[in-house]
N, C-alpha and C. Protein backbone atom coordinates (compact mmCIF):
# COMPACT_ATOMS: atom_id res chain seq x y z
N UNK A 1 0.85 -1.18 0.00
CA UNK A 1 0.00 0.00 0.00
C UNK A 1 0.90 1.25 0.00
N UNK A 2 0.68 1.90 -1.14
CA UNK A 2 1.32 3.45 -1.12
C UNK A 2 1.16 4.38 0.08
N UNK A 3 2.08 4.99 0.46
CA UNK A 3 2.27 6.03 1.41
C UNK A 3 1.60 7.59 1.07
N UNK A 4 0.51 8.02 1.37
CA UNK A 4 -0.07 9.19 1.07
C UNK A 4 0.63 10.10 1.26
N UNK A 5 1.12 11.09 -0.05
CA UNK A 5 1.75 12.38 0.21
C UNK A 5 0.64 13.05 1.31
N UNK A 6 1.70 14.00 2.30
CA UNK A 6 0.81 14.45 3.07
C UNK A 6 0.68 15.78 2.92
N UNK A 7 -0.91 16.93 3.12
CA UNK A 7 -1.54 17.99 3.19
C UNK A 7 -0.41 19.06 2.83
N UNK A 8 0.78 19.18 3.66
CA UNK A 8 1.46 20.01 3.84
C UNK A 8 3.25 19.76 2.79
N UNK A 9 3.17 18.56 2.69
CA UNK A 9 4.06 18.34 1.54
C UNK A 9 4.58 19.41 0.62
N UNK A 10 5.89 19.57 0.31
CA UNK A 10 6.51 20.49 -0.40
C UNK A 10 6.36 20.41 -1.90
N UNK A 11 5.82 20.70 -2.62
CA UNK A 11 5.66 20.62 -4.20
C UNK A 11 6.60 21.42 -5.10
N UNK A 12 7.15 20.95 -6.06
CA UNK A 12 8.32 21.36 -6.81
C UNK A 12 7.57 22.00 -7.77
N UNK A 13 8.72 23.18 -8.38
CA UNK A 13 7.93 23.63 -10.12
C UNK A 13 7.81 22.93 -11.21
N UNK A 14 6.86 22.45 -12.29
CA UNK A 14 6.96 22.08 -13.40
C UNK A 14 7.31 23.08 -14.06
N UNK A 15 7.94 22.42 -15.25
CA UNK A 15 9.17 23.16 -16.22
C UNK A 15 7.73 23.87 -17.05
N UNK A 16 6.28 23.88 -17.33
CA UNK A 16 5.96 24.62 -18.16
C UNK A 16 5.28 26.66 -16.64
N UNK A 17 5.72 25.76 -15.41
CA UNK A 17 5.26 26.99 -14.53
C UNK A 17 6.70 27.47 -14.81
N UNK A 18 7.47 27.15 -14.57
CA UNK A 18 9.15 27.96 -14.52
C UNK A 18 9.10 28.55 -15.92
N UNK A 19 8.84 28.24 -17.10
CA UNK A 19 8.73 28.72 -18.08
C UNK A 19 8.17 30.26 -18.03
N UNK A 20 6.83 30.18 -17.52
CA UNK A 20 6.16 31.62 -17.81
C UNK A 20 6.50 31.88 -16.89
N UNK A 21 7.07 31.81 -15.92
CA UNK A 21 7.89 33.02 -14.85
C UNK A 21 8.99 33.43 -15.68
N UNK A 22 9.73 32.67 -15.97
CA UNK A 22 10.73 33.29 -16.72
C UNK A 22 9.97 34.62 -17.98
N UNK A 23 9.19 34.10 -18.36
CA UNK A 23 8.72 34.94 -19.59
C UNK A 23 7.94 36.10 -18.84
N UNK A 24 7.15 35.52 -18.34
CA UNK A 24 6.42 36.94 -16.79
C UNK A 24 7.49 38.26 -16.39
N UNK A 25 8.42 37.59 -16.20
CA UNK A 25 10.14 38.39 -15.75
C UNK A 25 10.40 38.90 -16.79
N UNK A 26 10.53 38.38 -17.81
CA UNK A 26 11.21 38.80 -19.47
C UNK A 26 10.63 39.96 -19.43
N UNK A 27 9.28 39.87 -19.49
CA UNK A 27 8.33 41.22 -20.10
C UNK A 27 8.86 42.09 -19.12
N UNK A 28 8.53 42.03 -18.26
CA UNK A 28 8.25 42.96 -16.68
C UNK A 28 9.73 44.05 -16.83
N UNK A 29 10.91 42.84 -16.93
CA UNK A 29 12.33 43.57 -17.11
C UNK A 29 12.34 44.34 -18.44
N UNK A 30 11.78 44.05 -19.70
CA UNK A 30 11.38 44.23 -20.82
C UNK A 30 10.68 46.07 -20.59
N UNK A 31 9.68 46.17 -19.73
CA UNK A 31 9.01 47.75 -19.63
C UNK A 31 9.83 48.31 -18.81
N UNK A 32 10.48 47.65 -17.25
CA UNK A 32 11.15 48.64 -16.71
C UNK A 32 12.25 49.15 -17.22
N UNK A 33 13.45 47.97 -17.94
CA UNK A 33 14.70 48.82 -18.35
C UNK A 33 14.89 50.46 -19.06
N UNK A 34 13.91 50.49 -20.07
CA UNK A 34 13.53 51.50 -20.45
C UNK A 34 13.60 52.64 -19.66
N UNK A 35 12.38 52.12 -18.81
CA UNK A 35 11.77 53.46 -18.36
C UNK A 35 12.93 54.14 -17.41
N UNK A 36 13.55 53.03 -16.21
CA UNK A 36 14.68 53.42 -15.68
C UNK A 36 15.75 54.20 -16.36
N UNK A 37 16.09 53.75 -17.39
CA UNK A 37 17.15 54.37 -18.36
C UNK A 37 16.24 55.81 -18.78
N UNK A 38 15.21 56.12 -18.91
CA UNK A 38 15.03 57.56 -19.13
C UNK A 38 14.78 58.16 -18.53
N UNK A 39 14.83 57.68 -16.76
CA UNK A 39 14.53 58.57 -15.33
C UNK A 39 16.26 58.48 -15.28
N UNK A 40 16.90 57.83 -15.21
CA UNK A 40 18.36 58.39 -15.30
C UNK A 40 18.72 59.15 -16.56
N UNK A 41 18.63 58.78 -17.49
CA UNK A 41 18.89 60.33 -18.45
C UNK A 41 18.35 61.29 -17.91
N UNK A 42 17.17 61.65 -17.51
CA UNK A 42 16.30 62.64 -17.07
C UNK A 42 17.03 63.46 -15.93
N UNK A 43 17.51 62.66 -15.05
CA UNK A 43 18.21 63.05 -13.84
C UNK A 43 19.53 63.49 -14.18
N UNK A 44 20.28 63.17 -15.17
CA UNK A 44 21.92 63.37 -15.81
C UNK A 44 21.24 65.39 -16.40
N UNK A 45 20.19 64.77 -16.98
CA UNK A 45 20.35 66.26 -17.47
C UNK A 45 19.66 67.17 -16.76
N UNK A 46 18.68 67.18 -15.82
CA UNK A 46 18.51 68.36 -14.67
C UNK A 46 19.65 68.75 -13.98
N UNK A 47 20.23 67.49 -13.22
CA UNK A 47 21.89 68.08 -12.72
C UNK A 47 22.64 68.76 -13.65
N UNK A 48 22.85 68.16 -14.69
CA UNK A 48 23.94 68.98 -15.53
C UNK A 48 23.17 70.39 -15.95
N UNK A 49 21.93 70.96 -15.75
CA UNK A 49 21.68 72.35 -16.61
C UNK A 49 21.71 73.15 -14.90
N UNK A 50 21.27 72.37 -13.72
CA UNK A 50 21.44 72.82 -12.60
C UNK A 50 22.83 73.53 -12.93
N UNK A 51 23.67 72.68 -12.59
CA UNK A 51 25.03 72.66 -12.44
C UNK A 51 25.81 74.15 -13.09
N UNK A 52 25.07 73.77 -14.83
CA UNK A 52 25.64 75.31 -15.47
C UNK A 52 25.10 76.40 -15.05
N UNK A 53 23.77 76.56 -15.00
CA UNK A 53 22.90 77.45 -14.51
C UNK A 53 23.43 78.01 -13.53
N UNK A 54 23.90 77.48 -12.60
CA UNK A 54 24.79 77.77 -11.04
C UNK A 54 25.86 78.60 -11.34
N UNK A 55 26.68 77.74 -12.22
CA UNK A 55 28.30 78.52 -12.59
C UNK A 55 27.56 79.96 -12.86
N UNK A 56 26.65 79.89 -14.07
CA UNK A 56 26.72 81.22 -14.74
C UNK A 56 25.93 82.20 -14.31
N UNK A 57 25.58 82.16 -12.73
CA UNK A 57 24.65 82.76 -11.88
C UNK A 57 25.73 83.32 -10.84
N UNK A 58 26.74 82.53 -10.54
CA UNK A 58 27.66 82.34 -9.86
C UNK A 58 29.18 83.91 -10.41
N UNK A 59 29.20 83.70 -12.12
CA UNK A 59 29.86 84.28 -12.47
C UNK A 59 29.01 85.51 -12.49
N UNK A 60 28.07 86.08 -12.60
CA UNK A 60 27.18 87.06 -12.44
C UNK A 60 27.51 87.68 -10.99
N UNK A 61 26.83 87.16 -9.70
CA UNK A 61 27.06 87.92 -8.87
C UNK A 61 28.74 87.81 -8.45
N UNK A 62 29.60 87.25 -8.61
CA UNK A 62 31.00 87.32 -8.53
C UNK A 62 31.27 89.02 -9.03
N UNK A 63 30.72 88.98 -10.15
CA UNK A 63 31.13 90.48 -10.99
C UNK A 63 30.81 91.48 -10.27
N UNK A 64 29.60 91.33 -9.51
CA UNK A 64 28.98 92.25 -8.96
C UNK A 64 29.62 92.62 -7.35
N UNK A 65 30.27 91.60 -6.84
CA UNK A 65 30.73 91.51 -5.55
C UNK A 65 32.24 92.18 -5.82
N UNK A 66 32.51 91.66 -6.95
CA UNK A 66 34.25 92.46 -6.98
C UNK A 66 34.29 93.60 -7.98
N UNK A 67 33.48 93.97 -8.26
CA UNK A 67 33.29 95.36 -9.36
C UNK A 67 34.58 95.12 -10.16
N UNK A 68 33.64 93.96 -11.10
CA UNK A 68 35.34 94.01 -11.97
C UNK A 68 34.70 92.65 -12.97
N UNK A 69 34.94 92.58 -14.11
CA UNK A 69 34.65 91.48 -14.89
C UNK A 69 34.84 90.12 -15.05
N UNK A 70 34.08 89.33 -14.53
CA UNK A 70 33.86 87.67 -14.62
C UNK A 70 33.70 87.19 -15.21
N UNK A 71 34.35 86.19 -16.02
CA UNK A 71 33.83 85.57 -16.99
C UNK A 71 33.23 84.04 -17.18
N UNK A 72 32.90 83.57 -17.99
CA UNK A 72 32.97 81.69 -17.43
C UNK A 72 32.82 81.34 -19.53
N UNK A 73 33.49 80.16 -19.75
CA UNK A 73 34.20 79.62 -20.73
C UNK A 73 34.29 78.56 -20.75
N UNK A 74 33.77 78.16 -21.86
CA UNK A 74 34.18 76.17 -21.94
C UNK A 74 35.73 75.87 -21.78
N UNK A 75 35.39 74.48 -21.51
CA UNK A 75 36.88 74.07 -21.10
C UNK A 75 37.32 72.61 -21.32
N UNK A 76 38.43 72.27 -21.77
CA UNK A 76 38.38 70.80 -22.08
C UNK A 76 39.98 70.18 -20.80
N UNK A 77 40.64 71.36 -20.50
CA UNK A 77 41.32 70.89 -19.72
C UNK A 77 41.28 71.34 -18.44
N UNK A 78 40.41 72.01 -17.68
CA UNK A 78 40.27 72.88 -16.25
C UNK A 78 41.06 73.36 -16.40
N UNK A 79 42.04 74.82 -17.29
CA UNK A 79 43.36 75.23 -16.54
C UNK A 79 42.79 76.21 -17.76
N UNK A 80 41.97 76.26 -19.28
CA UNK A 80 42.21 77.19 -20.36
C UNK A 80 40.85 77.33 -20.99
N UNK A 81 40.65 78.25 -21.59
CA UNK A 81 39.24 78.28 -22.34
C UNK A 81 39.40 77.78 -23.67
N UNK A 82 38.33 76.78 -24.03
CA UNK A 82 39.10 76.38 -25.21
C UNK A 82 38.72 76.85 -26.84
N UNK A 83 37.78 77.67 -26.47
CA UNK A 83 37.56 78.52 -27.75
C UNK A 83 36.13 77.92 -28.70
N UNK A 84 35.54 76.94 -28.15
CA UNK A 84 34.43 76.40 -28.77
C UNK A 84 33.06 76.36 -27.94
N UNK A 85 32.01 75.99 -28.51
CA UNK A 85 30.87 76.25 -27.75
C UNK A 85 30.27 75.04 -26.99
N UNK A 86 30.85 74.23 -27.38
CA UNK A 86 30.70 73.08 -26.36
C UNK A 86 31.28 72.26 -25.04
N UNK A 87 30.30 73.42 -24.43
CA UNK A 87 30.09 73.15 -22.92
C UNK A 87 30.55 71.64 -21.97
N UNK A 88 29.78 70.86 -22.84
CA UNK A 88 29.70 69.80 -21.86
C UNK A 88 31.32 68.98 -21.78
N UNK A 89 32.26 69.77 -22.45
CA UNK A 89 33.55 69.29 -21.94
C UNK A 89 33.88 69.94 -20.82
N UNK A 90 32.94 70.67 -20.25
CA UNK A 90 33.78 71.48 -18.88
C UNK A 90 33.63 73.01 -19.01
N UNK A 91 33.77 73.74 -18.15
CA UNK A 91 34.36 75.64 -18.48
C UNK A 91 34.71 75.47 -16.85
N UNK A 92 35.04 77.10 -17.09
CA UNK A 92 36.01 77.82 -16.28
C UNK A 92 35.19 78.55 -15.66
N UNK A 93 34.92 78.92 -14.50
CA UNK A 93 34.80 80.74 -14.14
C UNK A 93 35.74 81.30 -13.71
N UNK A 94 36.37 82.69 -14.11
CA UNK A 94 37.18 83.56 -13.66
C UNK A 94 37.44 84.71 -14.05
N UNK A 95 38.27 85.13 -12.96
CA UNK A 95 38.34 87.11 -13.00
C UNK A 95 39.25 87.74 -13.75
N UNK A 96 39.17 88.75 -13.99
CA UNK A 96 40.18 89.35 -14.98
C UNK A 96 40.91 89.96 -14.40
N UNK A 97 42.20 90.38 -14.51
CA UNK A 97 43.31 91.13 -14.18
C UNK A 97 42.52 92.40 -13.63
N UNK A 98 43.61 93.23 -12.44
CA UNK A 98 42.62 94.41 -12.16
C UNK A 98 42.78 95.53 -13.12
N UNK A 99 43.86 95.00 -14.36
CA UNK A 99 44.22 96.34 -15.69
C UNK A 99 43.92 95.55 -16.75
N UNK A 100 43.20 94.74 -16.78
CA UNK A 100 42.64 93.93 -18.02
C UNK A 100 40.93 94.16 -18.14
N UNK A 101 40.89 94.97 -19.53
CA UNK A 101 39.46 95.13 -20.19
C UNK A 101 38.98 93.70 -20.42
N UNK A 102 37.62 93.96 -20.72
CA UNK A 102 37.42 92.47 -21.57
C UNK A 102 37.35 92.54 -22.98
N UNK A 103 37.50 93.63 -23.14
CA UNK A 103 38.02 93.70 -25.06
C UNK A 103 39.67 93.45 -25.41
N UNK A 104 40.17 92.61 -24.43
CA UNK A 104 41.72 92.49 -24.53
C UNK A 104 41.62 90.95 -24.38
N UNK A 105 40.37 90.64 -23.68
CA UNK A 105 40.25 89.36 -23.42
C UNK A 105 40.54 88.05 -24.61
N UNK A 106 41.35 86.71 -23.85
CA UNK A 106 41.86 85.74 -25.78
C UNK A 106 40.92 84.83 -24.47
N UNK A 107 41.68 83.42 -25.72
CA UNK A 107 40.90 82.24 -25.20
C UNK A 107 41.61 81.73 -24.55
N UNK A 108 42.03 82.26 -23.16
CA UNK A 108 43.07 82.07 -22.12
C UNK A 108 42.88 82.32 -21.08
N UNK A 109 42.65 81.19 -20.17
CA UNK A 109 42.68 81.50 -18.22
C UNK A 109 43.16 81.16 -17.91
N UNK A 110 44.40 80.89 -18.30
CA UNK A 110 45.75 80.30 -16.90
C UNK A 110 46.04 81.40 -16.67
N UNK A 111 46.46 80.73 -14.97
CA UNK A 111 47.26 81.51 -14.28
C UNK A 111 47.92 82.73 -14.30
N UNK A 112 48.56 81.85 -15.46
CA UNK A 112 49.96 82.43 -15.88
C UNK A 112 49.43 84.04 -16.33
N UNK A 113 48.23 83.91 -17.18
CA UNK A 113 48.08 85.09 -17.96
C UNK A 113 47.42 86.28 -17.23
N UNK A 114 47.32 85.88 -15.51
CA UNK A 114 47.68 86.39 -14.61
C UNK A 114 45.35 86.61 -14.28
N UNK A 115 45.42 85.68 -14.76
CA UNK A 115 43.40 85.37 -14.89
C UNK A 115 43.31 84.59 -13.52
N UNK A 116 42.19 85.15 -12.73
CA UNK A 116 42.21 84.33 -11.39
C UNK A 116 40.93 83.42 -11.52
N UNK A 117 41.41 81.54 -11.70
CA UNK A 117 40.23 81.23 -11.57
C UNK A 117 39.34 80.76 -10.75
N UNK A 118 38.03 80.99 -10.52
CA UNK A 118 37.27 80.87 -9.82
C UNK A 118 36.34 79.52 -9.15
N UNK A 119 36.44 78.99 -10.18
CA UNK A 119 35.68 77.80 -10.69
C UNK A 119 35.30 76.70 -11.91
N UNK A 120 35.73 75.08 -11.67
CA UNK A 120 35.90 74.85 -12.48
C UNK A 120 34.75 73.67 -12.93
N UNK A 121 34.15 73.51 -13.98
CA UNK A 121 33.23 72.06 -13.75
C UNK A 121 33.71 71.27 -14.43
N UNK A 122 33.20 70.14 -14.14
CA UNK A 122 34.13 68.98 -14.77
C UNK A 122 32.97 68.60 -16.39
N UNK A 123 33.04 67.45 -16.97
CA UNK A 123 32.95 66.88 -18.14
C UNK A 123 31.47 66.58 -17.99
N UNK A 124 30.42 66.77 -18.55
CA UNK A 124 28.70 66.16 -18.63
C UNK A 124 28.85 64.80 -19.06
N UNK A 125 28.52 63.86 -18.18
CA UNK A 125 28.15 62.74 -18.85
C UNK A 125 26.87 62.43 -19.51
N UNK A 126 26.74 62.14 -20.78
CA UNK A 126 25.86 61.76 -21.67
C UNK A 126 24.90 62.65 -22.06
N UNK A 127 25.27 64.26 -21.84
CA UNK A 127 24.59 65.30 -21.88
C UNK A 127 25.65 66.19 -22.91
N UNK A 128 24.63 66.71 -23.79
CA UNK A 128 25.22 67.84 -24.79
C UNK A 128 24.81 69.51 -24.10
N UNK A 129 26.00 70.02 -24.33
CA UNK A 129 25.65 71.54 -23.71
C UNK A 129 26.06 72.38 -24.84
N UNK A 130 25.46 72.85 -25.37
CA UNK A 130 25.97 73.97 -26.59
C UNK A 130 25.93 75.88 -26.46
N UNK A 131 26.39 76.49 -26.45
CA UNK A 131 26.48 78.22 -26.19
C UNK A 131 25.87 78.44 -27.98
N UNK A 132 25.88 79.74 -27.96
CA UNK A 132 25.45 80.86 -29.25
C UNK A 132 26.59 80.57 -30.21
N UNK A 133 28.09 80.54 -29.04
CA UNK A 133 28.95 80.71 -30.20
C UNK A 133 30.49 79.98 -29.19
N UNK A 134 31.45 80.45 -29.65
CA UNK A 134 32.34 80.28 -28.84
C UNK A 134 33.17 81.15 -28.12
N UNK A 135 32.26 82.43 -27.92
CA UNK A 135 33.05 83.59 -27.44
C UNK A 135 32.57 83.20 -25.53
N UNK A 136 33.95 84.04 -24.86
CA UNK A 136 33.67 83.92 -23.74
C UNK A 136 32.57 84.98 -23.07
N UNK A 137 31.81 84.04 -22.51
CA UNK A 137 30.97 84.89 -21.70
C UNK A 137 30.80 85.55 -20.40
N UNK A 138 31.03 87.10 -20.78
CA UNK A 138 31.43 88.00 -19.49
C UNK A 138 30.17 88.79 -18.81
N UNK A 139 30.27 89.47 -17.46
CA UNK A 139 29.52 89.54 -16.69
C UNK A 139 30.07 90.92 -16.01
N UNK A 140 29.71 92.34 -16.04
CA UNK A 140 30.31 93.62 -15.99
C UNK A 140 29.75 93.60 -14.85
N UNK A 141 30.22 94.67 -14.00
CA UNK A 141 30.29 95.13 -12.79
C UNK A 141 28.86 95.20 -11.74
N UNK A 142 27.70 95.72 -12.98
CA UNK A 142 26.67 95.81 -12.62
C UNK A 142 25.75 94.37 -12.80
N UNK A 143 26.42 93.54 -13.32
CA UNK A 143 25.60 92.22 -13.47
C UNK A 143 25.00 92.09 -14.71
N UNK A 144 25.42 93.16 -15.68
CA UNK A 144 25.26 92.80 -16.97
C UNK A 144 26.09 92.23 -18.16
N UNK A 145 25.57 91.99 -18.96
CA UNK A 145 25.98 90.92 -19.85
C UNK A 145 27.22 91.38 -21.13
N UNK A 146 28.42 91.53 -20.96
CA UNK A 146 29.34 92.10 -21.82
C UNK A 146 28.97 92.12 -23.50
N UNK A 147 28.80 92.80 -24.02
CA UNK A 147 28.42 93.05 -25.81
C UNK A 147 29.57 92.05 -26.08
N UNK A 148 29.20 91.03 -27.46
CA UNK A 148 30.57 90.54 -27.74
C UNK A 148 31.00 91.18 -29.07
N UNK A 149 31.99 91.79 -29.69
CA UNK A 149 32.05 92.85 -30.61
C UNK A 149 32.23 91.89 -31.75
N UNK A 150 32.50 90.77 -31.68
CA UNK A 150 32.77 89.79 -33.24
C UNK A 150 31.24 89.18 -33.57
N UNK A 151 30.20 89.64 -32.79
CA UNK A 151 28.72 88.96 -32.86
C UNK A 151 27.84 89.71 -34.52
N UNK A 152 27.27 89.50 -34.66
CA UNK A 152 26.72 90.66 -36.03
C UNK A 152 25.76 91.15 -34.96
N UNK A 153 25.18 90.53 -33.95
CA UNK A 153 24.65 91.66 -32.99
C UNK A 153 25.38 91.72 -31.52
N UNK A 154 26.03 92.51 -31.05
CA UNK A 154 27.14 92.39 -30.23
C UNK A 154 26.11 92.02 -28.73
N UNK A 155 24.53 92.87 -28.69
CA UNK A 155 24.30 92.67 -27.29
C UNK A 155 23.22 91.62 -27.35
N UNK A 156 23.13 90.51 -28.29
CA UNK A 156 22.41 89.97 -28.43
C UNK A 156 22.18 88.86 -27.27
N UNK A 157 20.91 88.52 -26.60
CA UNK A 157 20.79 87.39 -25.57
C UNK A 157 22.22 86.48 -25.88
N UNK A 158 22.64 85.88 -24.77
CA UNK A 158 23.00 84.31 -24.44
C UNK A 158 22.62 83.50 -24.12
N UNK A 159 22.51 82.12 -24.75
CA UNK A 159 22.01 80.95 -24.61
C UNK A 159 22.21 79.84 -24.68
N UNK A 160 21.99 78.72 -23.76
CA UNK A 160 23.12 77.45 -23.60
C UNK A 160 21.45 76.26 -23.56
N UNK A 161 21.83 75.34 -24.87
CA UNK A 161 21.05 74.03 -24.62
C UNK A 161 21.97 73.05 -24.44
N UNK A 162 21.01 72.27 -23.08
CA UNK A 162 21.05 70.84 -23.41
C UNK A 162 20.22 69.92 -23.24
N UNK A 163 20.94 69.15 -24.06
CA UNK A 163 20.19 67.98 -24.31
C UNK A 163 21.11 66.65 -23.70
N UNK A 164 19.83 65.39 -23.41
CA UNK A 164 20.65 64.22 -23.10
C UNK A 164 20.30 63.28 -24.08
N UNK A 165 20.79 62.25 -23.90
CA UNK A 165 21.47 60.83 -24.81
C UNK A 165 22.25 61.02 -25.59
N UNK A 166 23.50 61.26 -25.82
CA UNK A 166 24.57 61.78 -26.76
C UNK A 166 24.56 61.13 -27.83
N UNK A 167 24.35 61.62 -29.29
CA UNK A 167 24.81 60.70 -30.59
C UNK A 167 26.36 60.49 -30.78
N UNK A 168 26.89 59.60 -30.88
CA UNK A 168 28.29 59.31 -31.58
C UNK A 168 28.60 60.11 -32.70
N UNK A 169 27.64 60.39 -33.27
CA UNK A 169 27.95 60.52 -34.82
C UNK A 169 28.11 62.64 -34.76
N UNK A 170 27.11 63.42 -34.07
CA UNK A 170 27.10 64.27 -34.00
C UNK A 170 27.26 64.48 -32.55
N UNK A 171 27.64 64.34 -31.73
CA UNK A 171 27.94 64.51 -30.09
C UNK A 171 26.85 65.44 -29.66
N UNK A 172 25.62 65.75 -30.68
CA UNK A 172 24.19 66.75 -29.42
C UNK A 172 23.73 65.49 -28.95
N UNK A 173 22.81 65.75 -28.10
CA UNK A 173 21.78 65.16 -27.87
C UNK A 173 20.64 65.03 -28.22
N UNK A 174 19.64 64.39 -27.59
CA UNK A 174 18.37 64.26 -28.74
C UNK A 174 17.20 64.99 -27.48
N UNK A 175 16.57 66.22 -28.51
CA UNK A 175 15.24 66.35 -27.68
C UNK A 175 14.01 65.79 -28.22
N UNK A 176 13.54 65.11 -27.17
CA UNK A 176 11.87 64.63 -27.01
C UNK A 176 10.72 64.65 -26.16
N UNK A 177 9.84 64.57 -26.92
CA UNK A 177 8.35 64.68 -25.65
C UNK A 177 8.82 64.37 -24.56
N UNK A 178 9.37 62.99 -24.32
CA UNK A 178 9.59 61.72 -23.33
C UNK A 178 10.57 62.58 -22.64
N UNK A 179 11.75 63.19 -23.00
CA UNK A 179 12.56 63.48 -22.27
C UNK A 179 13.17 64.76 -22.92
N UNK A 180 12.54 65.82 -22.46
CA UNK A 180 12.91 67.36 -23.04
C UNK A 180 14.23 67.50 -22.92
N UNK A 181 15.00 68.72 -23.56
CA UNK A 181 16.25 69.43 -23.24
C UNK A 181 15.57 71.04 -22.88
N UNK A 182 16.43 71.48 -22.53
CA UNK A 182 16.40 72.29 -21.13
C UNK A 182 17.45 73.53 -22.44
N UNK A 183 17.09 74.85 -21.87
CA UNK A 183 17.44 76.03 -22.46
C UNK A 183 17.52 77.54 -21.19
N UNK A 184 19.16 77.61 -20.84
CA UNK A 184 19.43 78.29 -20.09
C UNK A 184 19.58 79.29 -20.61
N UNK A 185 18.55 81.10 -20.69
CA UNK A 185 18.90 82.20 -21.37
C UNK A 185 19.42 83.37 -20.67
N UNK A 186 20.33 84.43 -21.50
CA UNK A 186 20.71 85.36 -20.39
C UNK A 186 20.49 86.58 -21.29
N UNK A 187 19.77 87.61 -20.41
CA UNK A 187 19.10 88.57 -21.06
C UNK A 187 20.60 89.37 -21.16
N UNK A 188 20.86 90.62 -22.27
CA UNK A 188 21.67 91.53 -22.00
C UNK A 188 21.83 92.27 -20.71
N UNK A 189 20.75 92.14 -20.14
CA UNK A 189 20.71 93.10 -18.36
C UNK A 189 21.51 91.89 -17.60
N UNK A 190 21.47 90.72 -17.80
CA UNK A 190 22.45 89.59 -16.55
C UNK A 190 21.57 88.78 -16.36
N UNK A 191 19.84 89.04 -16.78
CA UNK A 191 19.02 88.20 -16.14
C UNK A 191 18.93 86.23 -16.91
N UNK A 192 18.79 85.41 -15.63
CA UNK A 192 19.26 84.19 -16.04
C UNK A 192 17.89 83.53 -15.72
N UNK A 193 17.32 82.47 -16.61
CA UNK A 193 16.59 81.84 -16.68
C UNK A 193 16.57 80.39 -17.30
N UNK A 194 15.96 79.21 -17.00
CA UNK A 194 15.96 78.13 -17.46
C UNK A 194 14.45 77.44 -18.27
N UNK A 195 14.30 77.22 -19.18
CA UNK A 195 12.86 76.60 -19.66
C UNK A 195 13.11 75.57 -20.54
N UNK A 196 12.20 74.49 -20.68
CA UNK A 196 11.82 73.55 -21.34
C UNK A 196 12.15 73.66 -22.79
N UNK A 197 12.53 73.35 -23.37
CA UNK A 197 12.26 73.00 -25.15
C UNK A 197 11.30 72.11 -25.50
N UNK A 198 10.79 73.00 -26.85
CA UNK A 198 9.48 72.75 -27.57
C UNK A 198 9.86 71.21 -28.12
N UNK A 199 9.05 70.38 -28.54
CA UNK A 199 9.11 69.42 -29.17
C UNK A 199 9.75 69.50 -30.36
N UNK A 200 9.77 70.43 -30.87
CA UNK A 200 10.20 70.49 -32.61
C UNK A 200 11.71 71.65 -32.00
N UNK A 201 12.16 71.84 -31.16
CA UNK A 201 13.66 72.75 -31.15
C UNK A 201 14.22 71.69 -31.40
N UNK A 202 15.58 72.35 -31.96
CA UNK A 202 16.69 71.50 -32.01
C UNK A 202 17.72 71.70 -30.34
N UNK A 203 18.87 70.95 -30.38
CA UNK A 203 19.70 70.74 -29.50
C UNK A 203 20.57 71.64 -29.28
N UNK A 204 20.51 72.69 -30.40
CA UNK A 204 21.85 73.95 -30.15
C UNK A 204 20.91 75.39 -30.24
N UNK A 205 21.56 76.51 -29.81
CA UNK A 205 20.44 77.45 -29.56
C UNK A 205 20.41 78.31 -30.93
């Protein structure tokens, strides 16, 4: 006479229940990876427009505290400005000599050239930051916005996008519904502001 499995007996999985767990899991990992990956992009690029937004708020009242011209400048090595408009390798903030105009100003903040710097940020990961142009952007005594004289309009706004998920092929980023890029503007008076991009902007201003 057989021995009755009893009430409480431990029961194993059949291979067609282990199956759709596995596939249950598939999907499940299947919707979250995504979405996780675009709450971390999302988060890469609020910090990183935080971050600039700061510097160039930062270089503003600096100007205003030392009555004397501040500037801030992309940067690819923390030590020099490197003459292009893309940000997300880094910039500089710093002061100018106390006998240095900013119409004397090159694409130079070392030390050496006797430029005191202030502040430096490091490299955006997976975030594109683009300026108007590649001139350095200065900040006069009163907290306004230096004319740049090589511009075809010298006092024209300044403006820095970015965008996240970096292309290989063109190093912007991509803006979308799902995950906007962000547009930091600076009026000729000093005034600094941050807003959303439209669905149809592009990634550079």
């Amino acid at each position: 006479m057989r021995a009755r499995r009893s009430a409480g007996g431990a029961r194993g999985f059949s291979l067609l229940e282990l199956m759709i767990a596995i596939i249950v899991a598939g999907i499940l990992a299947a919707i979250a990876v995504p979405s996780f990956r675009t709450t971390l992009q999302r988060h890469r690029l609020r910090t990183s427009v935080d971050n600039l937004q700061a510097a160039v708020q930062y270089a503003r009242t600096e100007a205003v505290l030392r009555a004397t011209y501040v500037s801030i400048c992309a940067s690819t090595d923390g030590a020099t400005c490197s003459g292009a408009s893309t940000y997300e390798t880094g910039w500089l903030v710093y002061v100018h000599p106390v006998a240095t105009t900013k119409a004397s100003d090159v694409y130079s903040a070392s030390a050496s050239a006797g430029m005191q710097i202030l502040r430096v940020g490091g490299a955006l990961n997976d975030v594109s930051a683009r300026a108007v142009d590649g001139s350095v952007v200065t900040f006069g005594q009163q907290g306004q916005l230096a004319p740049v004289s090589t511009r075809t309009s010298p006092s024209q706004p300044m403006a820095f996008v970015l965008c996240a998920g970096v292309a290989t092929t063109t190093g912007l980023g991509v803006n979308t519904t799902r995950l906007p890029g962000s547009r930091i503007g600076i009026s000729p008076f000093g005034g600094i502001a941050s807003t959303k991009l439209n669905s149809t902007d592009k990634c550079v201003p």
